[in-house]
C-alpha atoms as a PDB file:
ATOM      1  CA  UNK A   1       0.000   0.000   0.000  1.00  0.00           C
ATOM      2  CA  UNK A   2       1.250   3.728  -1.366  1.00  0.00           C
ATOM      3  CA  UNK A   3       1.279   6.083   1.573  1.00  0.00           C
ATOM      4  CA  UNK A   4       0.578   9.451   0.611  1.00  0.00           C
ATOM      5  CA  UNK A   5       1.943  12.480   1.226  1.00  0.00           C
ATOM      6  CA  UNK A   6      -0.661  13.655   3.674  1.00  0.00           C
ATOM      7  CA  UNK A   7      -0.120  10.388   5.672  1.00  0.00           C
ATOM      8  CA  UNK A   8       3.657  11.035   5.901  1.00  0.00           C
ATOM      9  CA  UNK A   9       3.004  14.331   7.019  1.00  0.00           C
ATOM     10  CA  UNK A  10       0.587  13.447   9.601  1.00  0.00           C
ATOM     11  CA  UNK A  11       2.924  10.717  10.781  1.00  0.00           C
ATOM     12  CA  UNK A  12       6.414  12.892  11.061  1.00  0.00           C
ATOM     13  CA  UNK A  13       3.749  15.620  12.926  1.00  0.00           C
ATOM     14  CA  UNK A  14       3.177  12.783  15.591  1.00  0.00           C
ATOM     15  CA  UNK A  15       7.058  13.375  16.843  1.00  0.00           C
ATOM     16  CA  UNK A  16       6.700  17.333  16.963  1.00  0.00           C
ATOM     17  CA  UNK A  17       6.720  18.772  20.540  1.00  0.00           C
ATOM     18  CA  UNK A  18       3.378  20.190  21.225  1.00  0.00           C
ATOM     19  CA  UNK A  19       4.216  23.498  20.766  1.00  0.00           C
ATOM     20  CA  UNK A  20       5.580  22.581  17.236  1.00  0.00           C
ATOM     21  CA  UNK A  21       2.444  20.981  16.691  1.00  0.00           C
ATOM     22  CA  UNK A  22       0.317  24.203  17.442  1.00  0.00           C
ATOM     23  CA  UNK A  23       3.023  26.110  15.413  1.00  0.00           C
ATOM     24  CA  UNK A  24       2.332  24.047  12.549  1.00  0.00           C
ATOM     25  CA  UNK A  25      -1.510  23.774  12.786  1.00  0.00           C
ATOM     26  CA  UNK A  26      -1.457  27.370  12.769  1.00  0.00           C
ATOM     27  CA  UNK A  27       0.713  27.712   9.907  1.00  0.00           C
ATOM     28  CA  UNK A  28      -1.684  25.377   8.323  1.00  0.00           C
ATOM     29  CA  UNK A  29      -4.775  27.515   9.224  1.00  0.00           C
ATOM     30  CA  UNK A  30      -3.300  30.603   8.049  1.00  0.00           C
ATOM     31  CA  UNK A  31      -2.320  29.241   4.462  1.00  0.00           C
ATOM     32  CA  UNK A  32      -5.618  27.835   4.153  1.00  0.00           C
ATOM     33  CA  UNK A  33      -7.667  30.974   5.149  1.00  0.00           C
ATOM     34  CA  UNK A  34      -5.479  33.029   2.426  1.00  0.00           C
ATOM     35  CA  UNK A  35      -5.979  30.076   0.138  1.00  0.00           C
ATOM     36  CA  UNK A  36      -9.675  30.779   0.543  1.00  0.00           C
ATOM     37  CA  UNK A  37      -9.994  34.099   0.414  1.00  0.00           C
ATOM     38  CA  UNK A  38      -8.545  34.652  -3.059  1.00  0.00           C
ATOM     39  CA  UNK A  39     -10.764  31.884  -4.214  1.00  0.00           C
ATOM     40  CA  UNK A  40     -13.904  32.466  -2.485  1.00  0.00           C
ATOM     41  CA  UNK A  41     -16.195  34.015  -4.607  1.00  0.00           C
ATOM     42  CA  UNK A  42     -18.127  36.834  -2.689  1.00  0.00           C
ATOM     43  CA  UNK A  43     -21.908  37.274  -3.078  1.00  0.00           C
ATOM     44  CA  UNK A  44     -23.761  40.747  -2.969  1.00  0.00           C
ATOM     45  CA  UNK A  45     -26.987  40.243  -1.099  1.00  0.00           C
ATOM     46  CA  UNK A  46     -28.603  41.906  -4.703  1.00  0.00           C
ATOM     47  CA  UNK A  47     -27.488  38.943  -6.485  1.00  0.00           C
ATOM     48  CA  UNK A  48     -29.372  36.365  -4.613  1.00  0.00           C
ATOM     49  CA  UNK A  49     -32.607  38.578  -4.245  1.00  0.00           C
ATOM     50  CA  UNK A  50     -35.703  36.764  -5.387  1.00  0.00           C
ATOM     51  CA  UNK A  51     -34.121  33.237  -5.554  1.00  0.00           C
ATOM     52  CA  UNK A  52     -37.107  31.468  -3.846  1.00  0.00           C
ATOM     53  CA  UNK A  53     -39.821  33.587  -4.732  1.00  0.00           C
ATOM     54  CA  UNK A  54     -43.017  32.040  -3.257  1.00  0.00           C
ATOM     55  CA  UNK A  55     -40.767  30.506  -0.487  1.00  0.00           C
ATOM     56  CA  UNK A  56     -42.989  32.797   2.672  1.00  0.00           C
ATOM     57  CA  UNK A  57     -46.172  32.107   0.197  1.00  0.00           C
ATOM     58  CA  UNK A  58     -46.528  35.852   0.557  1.00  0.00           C
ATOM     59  CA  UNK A  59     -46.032  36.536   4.337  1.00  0.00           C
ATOM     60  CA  UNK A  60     -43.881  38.904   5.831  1.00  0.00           C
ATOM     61  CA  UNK A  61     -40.260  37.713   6.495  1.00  0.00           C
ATOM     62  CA  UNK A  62     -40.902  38.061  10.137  1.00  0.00           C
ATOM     63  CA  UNK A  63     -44.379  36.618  10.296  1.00  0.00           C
ATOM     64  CA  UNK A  64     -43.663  33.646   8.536  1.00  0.00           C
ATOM     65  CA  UNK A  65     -40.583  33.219  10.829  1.00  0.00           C
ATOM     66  CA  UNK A  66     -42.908  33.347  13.430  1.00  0.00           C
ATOM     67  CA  UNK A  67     -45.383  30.854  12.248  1.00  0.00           C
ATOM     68  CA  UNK A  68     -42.821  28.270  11.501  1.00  0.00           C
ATOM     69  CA  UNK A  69     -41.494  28.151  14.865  1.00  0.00           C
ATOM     70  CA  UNK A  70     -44.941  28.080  16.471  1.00  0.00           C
ATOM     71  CA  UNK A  71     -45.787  25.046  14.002  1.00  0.00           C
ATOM     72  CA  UNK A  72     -42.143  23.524  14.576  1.00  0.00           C
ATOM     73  CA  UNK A  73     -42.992  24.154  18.749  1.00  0.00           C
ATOM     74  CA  UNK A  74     -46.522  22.165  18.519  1.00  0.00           C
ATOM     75  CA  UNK A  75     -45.248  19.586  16.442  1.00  0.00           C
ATOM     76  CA  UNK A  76     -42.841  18.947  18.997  1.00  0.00           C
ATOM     77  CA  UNK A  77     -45.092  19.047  21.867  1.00  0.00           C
ATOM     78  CA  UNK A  78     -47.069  16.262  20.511  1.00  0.00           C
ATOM     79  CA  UNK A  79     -44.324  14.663  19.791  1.00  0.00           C
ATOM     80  CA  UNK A  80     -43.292  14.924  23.542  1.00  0.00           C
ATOM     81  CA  UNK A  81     -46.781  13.778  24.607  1.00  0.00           C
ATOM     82  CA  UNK A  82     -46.788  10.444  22.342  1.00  0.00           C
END
């Protein structure tokens, strides 16, 4: 069985002091959070407006909030009561 690079890695990490280790992982953490930020792709709220049109049915955002979690907390009282 080939071990991979990421297995060797992992394994050579195992002999770091701790310190090391928390060195590394933030190394690690760092590269990847640069990595992602040049390749995330950023979304305007303007570009996602109207995606789900008749999702509230024609409520108000709030109201239909609202009357979800009142559904979502009866349906779990009689679930409790079963």
């Amino acid at each position: 069985m080939q071990v991979t690079t990421i297995e060797r890695i992992i394994a050579e990490t195992e002999t770091l002091l701790p310190e090391e280790q928390l060195r590394l992982a933030a190394h690690l953490i760092e590269q990847a959070r640069k990595s992602y930020g040049e390749n995330a792709s950023r979304h305007q709220w303007r570009e996602i407006a109207g995606i789900a049109p008749n999702l509230t049915k024609g409520q108000d955002a709030q109201e239909w909030v609202s009357n979800s979690r009142r559904e979502s907390d009866s349906h779990r009282e009689e679930a409790l009561r079963k």
